[in-house]
PDB file of N, CA and C in Angstrom:
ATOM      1  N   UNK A   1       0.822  -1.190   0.000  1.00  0.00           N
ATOM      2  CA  UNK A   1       0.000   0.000   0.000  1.00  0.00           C
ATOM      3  C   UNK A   1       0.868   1.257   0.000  1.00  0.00           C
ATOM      4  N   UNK A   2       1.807   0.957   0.593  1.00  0.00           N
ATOM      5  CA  UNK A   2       2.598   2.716   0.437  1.00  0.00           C
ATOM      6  C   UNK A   2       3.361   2.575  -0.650  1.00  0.00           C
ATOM      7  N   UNK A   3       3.747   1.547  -1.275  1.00  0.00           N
ATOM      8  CA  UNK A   3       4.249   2.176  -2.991  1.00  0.00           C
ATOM      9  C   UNK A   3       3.070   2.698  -3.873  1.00  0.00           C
ATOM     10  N   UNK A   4       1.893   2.525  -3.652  1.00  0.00           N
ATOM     11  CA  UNK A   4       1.022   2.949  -4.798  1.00  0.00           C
ATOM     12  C   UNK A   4      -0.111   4.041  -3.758  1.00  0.00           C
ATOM     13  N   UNK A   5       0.276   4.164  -2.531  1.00  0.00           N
ATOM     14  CA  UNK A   5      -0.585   5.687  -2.076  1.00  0.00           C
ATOM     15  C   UNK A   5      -0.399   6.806  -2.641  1.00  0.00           C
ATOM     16  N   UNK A   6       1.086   7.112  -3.066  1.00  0.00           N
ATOM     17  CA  UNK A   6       1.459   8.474  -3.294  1.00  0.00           C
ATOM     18  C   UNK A   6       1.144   8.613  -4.813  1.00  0.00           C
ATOM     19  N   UNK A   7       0.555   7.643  -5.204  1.00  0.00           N
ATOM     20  CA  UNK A   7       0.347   7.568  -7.286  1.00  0.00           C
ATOM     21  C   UNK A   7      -0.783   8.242  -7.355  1.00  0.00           C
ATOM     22  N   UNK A   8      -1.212   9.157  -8.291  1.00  0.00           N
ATOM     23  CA  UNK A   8      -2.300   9.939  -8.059  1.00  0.00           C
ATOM     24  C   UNK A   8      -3.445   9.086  -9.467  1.00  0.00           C
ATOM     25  N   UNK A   9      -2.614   9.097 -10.533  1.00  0.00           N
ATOM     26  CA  UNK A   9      -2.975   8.779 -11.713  1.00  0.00           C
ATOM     27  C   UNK A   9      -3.118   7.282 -11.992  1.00  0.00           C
ATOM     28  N   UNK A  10      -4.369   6.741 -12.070  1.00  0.00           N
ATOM     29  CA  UNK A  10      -4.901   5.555 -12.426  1.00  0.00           C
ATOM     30  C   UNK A  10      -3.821   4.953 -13.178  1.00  0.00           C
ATOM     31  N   UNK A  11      -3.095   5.303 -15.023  1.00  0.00           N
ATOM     32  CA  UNK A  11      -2.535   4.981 -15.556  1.00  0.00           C
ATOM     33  C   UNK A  11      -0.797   4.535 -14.598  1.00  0.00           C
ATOM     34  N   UNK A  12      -0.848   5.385 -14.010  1.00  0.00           N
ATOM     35  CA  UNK A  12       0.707   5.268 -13.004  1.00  0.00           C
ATOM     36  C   UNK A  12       0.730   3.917 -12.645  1.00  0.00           C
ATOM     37  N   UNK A  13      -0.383   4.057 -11.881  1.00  0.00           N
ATOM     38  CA  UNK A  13      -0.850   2.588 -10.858  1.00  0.00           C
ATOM     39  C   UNK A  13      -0.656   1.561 -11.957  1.00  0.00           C
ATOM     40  N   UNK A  14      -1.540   1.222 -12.908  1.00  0.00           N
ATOM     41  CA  UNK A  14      -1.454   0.359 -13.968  1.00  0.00           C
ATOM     42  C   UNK A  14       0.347  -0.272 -14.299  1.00  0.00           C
ATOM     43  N   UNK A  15       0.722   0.881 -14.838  1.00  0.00           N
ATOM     44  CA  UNK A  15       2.356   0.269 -14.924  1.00  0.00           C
ATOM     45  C   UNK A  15       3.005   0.124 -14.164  1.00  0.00           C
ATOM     46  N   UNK A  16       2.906   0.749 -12.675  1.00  0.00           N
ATOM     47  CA  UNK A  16       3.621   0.273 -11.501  1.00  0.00           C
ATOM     48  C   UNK A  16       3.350  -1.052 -11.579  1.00  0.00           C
ATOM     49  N   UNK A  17       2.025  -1.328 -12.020  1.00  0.00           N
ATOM     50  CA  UNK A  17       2.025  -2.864 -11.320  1.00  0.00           C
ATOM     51  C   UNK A  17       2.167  -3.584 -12.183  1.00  0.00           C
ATOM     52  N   UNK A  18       2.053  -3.407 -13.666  1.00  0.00           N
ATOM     53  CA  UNK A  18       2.636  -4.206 -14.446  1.00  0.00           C
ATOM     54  C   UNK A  18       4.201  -4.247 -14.306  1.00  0.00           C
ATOM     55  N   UNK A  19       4.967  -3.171 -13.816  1.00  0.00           N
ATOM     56  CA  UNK A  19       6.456  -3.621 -14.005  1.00  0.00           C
ATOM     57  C   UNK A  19       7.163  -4.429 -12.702  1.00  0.00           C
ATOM     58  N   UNK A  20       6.021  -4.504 -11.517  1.00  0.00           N
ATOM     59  CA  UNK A  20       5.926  -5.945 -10.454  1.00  0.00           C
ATOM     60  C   UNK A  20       5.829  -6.895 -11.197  1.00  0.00           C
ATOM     61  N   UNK A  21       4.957  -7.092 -11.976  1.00  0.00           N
ATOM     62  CA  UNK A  21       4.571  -8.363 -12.261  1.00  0.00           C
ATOM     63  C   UNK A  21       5.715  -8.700 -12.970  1.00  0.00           C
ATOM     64  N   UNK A  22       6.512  -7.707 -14.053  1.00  0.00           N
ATOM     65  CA  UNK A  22       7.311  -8.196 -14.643  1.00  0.00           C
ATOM     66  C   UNK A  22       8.676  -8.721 -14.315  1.00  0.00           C
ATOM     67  N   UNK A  23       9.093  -7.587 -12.773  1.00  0.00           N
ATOM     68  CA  UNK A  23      10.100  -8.099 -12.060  1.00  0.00           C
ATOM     69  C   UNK A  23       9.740  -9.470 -11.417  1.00  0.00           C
ATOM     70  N   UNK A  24       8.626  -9.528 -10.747  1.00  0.00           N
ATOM     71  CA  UNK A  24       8.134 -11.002 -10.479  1.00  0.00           C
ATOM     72  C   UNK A  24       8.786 -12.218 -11.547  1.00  0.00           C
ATOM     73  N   UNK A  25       8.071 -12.144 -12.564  1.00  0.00           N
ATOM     74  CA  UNK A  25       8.240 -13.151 -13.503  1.00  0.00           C
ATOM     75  C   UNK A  25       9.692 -13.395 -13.760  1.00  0.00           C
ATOM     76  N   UNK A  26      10.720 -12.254 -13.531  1.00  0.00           N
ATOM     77  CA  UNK A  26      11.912 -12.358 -14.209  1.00  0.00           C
ATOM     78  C   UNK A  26      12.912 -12.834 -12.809  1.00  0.00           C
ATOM     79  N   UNK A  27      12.414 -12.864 -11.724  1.00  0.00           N
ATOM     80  CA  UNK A  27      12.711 -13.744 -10.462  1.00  0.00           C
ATOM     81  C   UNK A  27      13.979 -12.334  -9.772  1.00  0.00           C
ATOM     82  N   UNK A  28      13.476 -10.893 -10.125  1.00  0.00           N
ATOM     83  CA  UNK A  28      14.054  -9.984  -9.813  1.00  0.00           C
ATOM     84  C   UNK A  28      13.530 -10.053  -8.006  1.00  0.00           C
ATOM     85  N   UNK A  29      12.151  -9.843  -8.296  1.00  0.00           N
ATOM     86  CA  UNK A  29      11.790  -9.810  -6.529  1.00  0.00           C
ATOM     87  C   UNK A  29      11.117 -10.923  -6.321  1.00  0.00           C
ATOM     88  N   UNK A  30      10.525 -10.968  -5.126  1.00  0.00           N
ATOM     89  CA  UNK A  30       9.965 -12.049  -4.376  1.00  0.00           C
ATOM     90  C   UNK A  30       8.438 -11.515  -3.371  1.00  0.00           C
ATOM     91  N   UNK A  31       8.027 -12.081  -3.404  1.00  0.00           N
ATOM     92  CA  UNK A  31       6.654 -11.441  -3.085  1.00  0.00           C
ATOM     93  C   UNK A  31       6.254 -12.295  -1.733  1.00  0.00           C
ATOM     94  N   UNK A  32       5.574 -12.125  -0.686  1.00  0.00           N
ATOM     95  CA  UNK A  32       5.143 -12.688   0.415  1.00  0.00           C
ATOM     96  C   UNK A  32       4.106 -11.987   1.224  1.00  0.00           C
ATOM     97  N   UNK A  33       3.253 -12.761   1.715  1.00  0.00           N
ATOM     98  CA  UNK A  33       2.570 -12.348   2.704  1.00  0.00           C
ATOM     99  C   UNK A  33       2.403 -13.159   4.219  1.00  0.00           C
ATOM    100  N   UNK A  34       2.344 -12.706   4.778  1.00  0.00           N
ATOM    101  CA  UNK A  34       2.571 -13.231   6.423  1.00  0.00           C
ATOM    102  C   UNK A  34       1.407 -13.850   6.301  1.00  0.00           C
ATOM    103  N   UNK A  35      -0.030 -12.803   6.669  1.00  0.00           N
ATOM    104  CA  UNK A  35      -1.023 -13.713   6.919  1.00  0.00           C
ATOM    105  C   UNK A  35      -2.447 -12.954   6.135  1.00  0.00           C
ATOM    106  N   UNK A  36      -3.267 -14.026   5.934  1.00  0.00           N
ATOM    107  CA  UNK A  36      -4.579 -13.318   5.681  1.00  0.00           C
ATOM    108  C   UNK A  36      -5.063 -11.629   5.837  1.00  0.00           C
ATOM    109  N   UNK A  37      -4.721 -10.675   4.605  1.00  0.00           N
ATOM    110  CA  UNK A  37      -5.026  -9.278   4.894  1.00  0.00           C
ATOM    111  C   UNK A  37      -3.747  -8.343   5.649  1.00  0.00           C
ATOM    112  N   UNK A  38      -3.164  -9.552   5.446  1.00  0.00           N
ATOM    113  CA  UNK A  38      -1.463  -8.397   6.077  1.00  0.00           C
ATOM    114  C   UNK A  38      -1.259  -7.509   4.530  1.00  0.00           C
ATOM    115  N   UNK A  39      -0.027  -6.902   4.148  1.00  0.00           N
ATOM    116  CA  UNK A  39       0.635  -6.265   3.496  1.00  0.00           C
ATOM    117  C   UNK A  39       0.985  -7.164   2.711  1.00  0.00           C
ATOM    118  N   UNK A  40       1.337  -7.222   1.230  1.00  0.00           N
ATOM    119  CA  UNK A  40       2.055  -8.031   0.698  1.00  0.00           C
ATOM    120  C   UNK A  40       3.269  -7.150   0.675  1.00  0.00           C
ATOM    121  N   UNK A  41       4.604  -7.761   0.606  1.00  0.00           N
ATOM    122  CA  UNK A  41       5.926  -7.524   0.743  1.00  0.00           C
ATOM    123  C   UNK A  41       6.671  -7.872  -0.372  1.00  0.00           C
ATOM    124  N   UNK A  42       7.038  -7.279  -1.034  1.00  0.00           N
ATOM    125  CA  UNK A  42       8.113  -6.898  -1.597  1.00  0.00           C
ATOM    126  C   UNK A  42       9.997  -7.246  -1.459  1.00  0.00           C
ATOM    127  N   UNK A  43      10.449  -8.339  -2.081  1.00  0.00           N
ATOM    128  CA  UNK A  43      11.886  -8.569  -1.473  1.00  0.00           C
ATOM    129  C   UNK A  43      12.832  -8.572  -2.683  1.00  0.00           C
ATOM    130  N   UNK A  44      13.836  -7.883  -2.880  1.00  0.00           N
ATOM    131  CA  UNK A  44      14.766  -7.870  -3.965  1.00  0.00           C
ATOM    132  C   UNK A  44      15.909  -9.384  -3.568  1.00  0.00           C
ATOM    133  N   UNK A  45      16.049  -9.842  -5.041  1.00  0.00           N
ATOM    134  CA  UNK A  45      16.324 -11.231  -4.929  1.00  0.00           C
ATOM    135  C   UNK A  45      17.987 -11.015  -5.209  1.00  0.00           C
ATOM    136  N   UNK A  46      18.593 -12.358  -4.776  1.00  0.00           N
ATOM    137  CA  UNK A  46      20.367 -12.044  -5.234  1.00  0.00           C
ATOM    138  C   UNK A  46      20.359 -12.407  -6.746  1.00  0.00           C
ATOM    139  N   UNK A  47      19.613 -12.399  -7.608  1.00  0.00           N
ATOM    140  CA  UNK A  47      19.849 -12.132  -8.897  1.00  0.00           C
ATOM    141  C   UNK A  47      20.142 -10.968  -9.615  1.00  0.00           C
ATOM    142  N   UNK A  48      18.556  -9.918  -8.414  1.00  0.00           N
ATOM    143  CA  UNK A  48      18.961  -8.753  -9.292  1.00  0.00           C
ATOM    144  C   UNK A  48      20.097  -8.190  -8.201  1.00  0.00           C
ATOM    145  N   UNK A  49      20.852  -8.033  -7.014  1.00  0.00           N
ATOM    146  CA  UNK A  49      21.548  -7.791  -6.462  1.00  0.00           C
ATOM    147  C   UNK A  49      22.793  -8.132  -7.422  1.00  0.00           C
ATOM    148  N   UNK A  50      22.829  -9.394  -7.879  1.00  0.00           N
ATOM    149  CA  UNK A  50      24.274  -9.709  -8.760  1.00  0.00           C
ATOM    150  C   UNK A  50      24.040  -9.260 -10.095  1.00  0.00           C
ATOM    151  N   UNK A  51      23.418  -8.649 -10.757  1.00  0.00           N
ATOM    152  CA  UNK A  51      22.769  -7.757 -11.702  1.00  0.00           C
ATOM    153  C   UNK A  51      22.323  -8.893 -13.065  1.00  0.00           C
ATOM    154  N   UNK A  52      22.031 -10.253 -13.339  1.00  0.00           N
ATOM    155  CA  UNK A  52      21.507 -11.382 -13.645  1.00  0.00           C
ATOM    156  C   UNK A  52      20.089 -11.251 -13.979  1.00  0.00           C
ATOM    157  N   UNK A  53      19.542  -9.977 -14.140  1.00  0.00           N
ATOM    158  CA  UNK A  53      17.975  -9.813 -14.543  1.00  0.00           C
ATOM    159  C   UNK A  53      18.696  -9.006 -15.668  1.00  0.00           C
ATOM    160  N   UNK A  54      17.827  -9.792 -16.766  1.00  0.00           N
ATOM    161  CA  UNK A  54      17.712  -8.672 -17.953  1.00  0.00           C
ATOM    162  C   UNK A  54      16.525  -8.347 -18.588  1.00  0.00           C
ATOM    163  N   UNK A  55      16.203  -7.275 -19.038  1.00  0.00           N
ATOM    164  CA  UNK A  55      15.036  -6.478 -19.277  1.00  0.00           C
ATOM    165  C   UNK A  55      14.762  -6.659 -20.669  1.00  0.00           C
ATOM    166  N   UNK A  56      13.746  -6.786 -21.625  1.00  0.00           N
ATOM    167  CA  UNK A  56      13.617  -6.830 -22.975  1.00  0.00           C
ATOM    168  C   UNK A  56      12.596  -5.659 -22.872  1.00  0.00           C
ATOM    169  N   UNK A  57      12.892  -4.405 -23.520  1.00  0.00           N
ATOM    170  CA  UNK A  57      11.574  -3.454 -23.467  1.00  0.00           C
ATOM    171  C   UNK A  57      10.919  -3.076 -24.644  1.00  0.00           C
ATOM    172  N   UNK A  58      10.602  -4.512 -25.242  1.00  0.00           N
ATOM    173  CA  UNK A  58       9.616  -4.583 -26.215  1.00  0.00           C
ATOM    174  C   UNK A  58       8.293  -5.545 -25.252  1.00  0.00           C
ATOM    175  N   UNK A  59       8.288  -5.929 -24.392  1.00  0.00           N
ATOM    176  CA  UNK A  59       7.579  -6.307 -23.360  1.00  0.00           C
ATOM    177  C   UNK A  59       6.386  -5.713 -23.218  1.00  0.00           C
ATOM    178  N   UNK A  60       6.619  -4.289 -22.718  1.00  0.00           N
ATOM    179  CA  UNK A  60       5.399  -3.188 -22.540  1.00  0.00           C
ATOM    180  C   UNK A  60       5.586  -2.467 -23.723  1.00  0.00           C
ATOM    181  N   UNK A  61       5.502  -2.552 -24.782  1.00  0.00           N
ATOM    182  CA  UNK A  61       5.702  -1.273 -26.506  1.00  0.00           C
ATOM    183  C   UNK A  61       4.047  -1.692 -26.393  1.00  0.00           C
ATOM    184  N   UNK A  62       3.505  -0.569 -26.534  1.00  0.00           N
ATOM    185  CA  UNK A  62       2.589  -0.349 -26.947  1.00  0.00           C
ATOM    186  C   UNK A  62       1.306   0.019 -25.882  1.00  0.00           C
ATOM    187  N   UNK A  63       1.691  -0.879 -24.451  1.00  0.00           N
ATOM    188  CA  UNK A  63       0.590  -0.634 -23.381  1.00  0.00           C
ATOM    189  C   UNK A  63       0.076   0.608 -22.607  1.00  0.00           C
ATOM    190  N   UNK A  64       1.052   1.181 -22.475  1.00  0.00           N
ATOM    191  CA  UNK A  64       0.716   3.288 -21.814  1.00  0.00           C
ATOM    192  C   UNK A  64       2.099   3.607 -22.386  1.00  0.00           C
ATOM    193  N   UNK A  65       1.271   4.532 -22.947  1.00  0.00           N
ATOM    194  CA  UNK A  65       2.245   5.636 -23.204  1.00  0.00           C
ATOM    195  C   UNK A  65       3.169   6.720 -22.155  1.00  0.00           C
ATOM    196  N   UNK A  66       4.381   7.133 -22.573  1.00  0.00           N
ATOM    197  CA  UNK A  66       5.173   7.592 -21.767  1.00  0.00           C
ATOM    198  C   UNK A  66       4.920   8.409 -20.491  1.00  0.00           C
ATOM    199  N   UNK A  67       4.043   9.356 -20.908  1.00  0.00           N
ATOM    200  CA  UNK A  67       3.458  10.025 -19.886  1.00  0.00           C
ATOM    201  C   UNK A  67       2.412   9.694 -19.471  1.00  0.00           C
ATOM    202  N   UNK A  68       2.204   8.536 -19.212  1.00  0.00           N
ATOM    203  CA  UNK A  68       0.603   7.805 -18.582  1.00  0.00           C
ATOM    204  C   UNK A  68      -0.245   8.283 -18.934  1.00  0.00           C
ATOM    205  N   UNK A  69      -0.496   8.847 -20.368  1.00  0.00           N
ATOM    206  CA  UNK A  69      -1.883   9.401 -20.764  1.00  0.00           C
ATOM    207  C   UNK A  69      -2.730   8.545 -21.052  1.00  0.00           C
ATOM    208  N   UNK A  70      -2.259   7.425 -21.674  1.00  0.00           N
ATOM    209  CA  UNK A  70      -3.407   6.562 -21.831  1.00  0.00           C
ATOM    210  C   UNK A  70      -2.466   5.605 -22.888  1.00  0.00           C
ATOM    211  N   UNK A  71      -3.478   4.577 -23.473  1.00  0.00           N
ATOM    212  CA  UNK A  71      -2.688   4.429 -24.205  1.00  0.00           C
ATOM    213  C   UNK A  71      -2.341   4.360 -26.009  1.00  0.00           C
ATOM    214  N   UNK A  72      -1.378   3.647 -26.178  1.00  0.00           N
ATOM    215  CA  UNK A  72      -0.706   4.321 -27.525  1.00  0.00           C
ATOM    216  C   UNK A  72      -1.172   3.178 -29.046  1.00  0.00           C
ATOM    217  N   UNK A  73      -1.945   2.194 -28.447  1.00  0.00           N
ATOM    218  CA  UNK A  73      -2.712   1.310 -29.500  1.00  0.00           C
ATOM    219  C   UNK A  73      -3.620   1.610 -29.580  1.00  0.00           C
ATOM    220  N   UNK A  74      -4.513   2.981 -29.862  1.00  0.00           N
ATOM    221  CA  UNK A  74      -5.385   2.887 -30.020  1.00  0.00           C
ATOM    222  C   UNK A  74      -6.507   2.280 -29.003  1.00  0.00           C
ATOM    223  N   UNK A  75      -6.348   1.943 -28.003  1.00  0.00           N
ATOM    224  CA  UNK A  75      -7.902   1.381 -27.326  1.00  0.00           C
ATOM    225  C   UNK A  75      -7.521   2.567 -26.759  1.00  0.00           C
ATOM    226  N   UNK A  76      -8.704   2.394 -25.570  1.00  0.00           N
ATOM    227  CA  UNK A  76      -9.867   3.448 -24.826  1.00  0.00           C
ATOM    228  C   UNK A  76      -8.358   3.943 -24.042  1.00  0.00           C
ATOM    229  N   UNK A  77      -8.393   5.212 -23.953  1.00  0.00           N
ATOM    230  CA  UNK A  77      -7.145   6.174 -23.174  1.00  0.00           C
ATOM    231  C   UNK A  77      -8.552   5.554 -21.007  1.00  0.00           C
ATOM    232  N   UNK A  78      -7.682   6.097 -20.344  1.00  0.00           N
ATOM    233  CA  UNK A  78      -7.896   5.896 -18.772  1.00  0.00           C
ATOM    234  C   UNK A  78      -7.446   7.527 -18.619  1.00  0.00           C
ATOM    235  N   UNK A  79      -8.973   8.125 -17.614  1.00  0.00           N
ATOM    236  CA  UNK A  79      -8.275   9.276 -17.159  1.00  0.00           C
ATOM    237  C   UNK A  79      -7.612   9.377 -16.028  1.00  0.00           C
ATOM    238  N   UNK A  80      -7.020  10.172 -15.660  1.00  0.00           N
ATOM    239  CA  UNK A  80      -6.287  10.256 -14.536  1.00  0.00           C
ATOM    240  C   UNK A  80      -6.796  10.621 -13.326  1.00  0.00           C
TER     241      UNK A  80
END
């Protein structure tokens, strides 16, 4: 909750959390929760510590555009 309180803009939120998911998948962080309705947590892994994550940024081409206006294929823009 406190990485995405201070996000004002719907679109922000959106790619914040798509680029979790993507560090997720790429075994950059580690994700946990203690118990039912706690916080989920956030843990940087010794991969990306030994710098062993690599990024392809054709991944997100096309999903929001740079300045979170919305996005850049043509579907429905998200206001802020």
């Amino acid at each position: 909750m406190d990485m995405f309180s201070h996000i004002k803009s719907r679109p922000k939120v959106v790619a914040s959390f798509s680029a979790i998911l993507a560090m997720i998948k790429r075994g950059a962080i580690s994700v946990f929760q203690l118990n039912q309705f706690d916080d989920i947590e956030l843990v940087a892994t010794e991969q990306l510590y030994q710098g062993d994550i690599h990024y392809d940024e054709s991944e997100f081409t096309g999903v929001l555009d740079i300045d979170g206006l919305g996005t850049t294929d043509g579907e429905t823009q998200v206001d802020s």
